[in-house]
Protein backbone atom coordinates (compact mmCIF):
# COMPACT_ATOMS: atom_id res chain seq x y z
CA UNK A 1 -7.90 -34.56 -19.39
CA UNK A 2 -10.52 -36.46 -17.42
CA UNK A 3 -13.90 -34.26 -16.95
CA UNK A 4 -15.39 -34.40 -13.30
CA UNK A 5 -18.95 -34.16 -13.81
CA UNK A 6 -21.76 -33.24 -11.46
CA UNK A 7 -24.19 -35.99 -9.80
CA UNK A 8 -24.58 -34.67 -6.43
CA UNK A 9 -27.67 -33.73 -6.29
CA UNK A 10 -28.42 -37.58 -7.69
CA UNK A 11 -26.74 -38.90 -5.35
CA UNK A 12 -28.25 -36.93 -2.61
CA UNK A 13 -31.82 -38.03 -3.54
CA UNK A 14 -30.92 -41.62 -3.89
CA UNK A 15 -29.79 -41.89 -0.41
CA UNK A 16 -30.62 -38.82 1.75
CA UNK A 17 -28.16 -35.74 2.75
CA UNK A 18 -25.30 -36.38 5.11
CA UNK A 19 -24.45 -32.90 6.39
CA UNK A 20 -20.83 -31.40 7.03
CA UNK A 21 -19.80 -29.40 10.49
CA UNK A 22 -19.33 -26.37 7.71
CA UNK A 23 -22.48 -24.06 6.70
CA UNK A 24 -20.40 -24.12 3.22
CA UNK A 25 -18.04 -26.65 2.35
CA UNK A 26 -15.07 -24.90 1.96
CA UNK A 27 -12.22 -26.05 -0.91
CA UNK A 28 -9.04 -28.13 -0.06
CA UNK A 29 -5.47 -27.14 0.14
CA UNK A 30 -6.24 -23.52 2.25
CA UNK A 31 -8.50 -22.43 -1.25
CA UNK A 32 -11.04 -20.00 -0.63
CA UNK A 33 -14.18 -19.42 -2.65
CA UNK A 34 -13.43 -15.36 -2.85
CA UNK A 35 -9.86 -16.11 -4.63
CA UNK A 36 -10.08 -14.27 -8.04
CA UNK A 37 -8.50 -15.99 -10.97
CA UNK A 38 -5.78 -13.52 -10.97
CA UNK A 39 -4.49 -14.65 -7.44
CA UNK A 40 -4.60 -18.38 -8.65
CA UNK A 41 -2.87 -17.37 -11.78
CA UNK A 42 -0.03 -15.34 -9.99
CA UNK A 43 0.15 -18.20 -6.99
CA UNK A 44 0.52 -21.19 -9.80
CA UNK A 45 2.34 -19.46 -12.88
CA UNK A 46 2.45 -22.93 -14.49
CA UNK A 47 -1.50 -23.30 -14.30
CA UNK A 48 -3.31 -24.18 -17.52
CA UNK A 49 -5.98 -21.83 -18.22
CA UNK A 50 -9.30 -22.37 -20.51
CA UNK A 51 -12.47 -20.38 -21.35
CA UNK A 52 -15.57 -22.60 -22.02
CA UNK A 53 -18.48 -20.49 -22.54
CA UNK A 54 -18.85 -18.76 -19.38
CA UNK A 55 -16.36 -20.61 -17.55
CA UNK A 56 -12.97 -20.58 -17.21
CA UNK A 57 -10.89 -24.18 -16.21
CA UNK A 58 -7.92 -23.64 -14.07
CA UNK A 59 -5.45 -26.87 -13.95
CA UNK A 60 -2.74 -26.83 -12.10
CA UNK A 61 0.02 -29.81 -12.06
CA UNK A 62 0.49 -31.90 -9.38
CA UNK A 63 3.96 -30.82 -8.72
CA UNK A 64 2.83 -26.94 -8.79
CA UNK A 65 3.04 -26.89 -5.38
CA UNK A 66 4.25 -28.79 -1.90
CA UNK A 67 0.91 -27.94 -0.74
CA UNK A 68 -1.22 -30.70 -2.81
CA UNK A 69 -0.68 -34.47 -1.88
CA UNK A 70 2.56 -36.05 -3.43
CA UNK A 71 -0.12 -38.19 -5.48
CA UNK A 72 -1.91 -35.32 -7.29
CA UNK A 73 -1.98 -35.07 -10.77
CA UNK A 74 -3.79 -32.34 -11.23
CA UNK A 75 -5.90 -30.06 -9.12
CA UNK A 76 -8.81 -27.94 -11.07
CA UNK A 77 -10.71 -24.76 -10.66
CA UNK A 78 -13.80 -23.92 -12.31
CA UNK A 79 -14.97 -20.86 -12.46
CA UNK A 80 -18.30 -19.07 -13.85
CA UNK A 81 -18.94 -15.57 -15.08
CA UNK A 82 -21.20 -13.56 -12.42
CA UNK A 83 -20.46 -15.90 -9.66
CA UNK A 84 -16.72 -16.93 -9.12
CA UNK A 85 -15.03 -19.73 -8.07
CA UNK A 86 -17.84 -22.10 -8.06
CA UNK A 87 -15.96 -25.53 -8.54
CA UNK A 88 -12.36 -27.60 -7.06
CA UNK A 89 -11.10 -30.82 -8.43
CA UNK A 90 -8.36 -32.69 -6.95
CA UNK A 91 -7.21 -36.01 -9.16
CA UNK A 92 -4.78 -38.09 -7.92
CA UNK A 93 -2.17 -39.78 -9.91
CA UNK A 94 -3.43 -43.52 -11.48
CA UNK A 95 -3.25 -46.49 -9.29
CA UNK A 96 -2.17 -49.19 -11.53
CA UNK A 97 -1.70 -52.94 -11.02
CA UNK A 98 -4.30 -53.40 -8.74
CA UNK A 99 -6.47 -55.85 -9.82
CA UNK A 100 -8.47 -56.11 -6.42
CA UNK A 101 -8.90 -52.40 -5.86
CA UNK A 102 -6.33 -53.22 -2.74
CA UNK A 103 -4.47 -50.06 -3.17
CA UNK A 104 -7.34 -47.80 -4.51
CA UNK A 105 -9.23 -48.84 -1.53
CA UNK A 106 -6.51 -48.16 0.99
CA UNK A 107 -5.88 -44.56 -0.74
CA UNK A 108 -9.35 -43.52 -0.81
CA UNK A 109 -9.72 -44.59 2.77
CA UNK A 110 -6.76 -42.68 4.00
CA UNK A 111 -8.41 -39.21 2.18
CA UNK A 112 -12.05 -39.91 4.13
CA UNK A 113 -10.13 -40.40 7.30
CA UNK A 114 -9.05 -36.94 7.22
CA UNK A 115 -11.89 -35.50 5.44
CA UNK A 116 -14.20 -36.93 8.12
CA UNK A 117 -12.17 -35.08 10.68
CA UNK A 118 -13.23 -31.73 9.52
CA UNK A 119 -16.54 -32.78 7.47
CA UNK A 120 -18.07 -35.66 9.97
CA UNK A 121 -18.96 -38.88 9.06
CA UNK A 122 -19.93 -37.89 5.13
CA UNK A 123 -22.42 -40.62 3.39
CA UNK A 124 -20.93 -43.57 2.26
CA UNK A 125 -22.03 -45.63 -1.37
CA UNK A 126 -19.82 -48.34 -1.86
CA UNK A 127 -21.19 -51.10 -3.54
CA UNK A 128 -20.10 -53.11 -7.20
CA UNK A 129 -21.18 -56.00 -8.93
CA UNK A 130 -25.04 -54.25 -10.10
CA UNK A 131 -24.23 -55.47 -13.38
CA UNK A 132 -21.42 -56.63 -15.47
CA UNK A 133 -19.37 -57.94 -12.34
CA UNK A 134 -18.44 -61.26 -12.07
CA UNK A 135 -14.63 -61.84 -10.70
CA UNK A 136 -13.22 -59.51 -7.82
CA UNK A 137 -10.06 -58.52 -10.58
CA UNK A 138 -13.22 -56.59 -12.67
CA UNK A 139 -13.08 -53.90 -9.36
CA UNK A 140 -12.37 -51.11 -11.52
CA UNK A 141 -14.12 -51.90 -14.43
CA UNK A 142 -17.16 -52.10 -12.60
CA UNK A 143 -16.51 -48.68 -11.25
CA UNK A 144 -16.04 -47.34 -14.86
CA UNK A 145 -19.47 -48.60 -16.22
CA UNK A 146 -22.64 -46.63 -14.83
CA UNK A 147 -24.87 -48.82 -13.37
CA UNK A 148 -22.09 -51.21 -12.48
CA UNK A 149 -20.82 -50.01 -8.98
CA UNK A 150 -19.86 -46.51 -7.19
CA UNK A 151 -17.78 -46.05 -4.41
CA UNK A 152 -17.75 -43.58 -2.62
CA UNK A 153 -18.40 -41.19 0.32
CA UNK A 154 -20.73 -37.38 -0.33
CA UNK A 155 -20.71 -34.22 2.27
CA UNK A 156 -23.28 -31.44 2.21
CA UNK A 157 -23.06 -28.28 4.01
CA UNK A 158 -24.92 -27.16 6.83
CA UNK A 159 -26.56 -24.28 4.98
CA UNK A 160 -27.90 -25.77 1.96
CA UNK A 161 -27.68 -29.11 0.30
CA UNK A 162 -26.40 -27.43 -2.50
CA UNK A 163 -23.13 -26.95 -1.26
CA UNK A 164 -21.33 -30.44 -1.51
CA UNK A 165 -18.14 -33.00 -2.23
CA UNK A 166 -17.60 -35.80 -2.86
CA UNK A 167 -14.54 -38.35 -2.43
CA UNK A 168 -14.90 -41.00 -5.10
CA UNK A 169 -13.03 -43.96 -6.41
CA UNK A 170 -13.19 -43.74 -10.42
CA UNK A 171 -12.24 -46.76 -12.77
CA UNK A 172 -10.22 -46.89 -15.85
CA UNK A 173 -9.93 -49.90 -17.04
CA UNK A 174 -8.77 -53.18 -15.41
CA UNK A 175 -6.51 -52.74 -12.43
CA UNK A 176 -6.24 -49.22 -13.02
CA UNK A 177 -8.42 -46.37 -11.07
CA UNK A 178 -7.71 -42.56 -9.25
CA UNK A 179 -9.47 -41.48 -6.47
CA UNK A 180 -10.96 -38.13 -7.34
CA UNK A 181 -11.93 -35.05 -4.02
CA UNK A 182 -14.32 -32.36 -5.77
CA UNK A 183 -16.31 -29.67 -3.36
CA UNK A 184 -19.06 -27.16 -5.12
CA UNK A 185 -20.28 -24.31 -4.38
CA UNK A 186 -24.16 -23.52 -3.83
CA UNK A 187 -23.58 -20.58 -6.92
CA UNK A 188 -22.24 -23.92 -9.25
CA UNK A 189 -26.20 -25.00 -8.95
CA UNK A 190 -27.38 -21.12 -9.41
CA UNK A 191 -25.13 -20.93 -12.57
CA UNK A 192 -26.13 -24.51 -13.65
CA UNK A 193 -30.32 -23.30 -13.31
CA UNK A 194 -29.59 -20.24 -15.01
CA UNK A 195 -27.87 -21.72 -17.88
CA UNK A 196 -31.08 -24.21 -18.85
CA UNK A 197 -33.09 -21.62 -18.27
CA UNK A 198 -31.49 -19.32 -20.63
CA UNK A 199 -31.49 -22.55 -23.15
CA UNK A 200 -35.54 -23.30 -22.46
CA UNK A 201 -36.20 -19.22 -22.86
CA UNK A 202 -34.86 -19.42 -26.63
CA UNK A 203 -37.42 -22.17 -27.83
């Protein structure tokens, strides 16, 4: 099960903040960041859940619910001990046979369309071919590689910079990719800082 990992803040201080019309970014598909595990649980009775530590990963299937796009494969919640839901995935199903990125391209623009009517404009990366790129079929393996290329678009709330998503095209191989939608919450950095800190105070 792929991980989504965190590079927000990264991403933020590569390129400067592009802020959302929301003081907090709130999560997709009518989510809120006060639903308690148990409600998820009882809404999805099919949902996949894990303890990690002081978190607990909710998946739910695509075809959980008429609510999520017809091309989700899964959608995930994360949540940490002493602060909630902090964390939503949503992964789409795998484009495949797309050598050019055509249809991963056309996907992923169709998602920021009507992200950027409730989020604004958002700040756009798109760029491949840093390194290892040399014919236009490589699109998604560029993508996979760090370093190689990134596309796609970042949102940060109103209230703090700390509250952000990101849409993003992701690579698996050649001619295969999912586009991946992932909001945090500002407590996702709080839990994050308390967590090293915790690490640094045992030296």
């Amino acid at each position: 099960m792929r991980i989504i990992s965190t590079f927000f803040l990264v991403l933020t201080a590569l390129t400067g903040a592009a802020y959302s019309q929301e003081a907090v970014i709130s999560p997709p598909f009518g989510m809120k960041w006060d639903d308690s595990k148990e409600s998820v649980l009882a809404k999805y009775p099919s949902a996949v859940s894990e303890v990690d530590g002081d978190l607990t990963l909710i998946t739910i299937a695509g075809n959980e619910s008429n609510e999520f796009p017809s091309n989700t494969d899964f959608v995930r919640l994360i949540y940490a001990d002493g602060y909630g839901l902090v964390k939503v995935s949503w992964v789409s199903e795998d484009v495949k046979s797309d050598l050019y990125g055509t249809d991963g391209v056309e996907a992923f623009d169709r998602i920021y369309i009507a992200l950027s009517k409730k989020l604004g404009a958002g700040k756009e990366i798109k760029r491949v071919g840093m390194e290892l790129y040399k014919d236009p079929d490589e699109f998604y393996e560029c993508l996979e590689y760090d370093g190689c290329g990134v596309w796609a678009t970042f949102w940060n709330g109103t209230e703090s910079s700390n509250s952000a998503s990101m849409l993003k095209l992701n690579g698996l191989g050649r001619g295969e990719g999912y586009v991946s939608y992932s909001v945090e919450h500002p407590n996702w950095y709080k839990r994050n800082d308390q967590a090293e800190e915790n690490d640094a105070s045992k030296f």
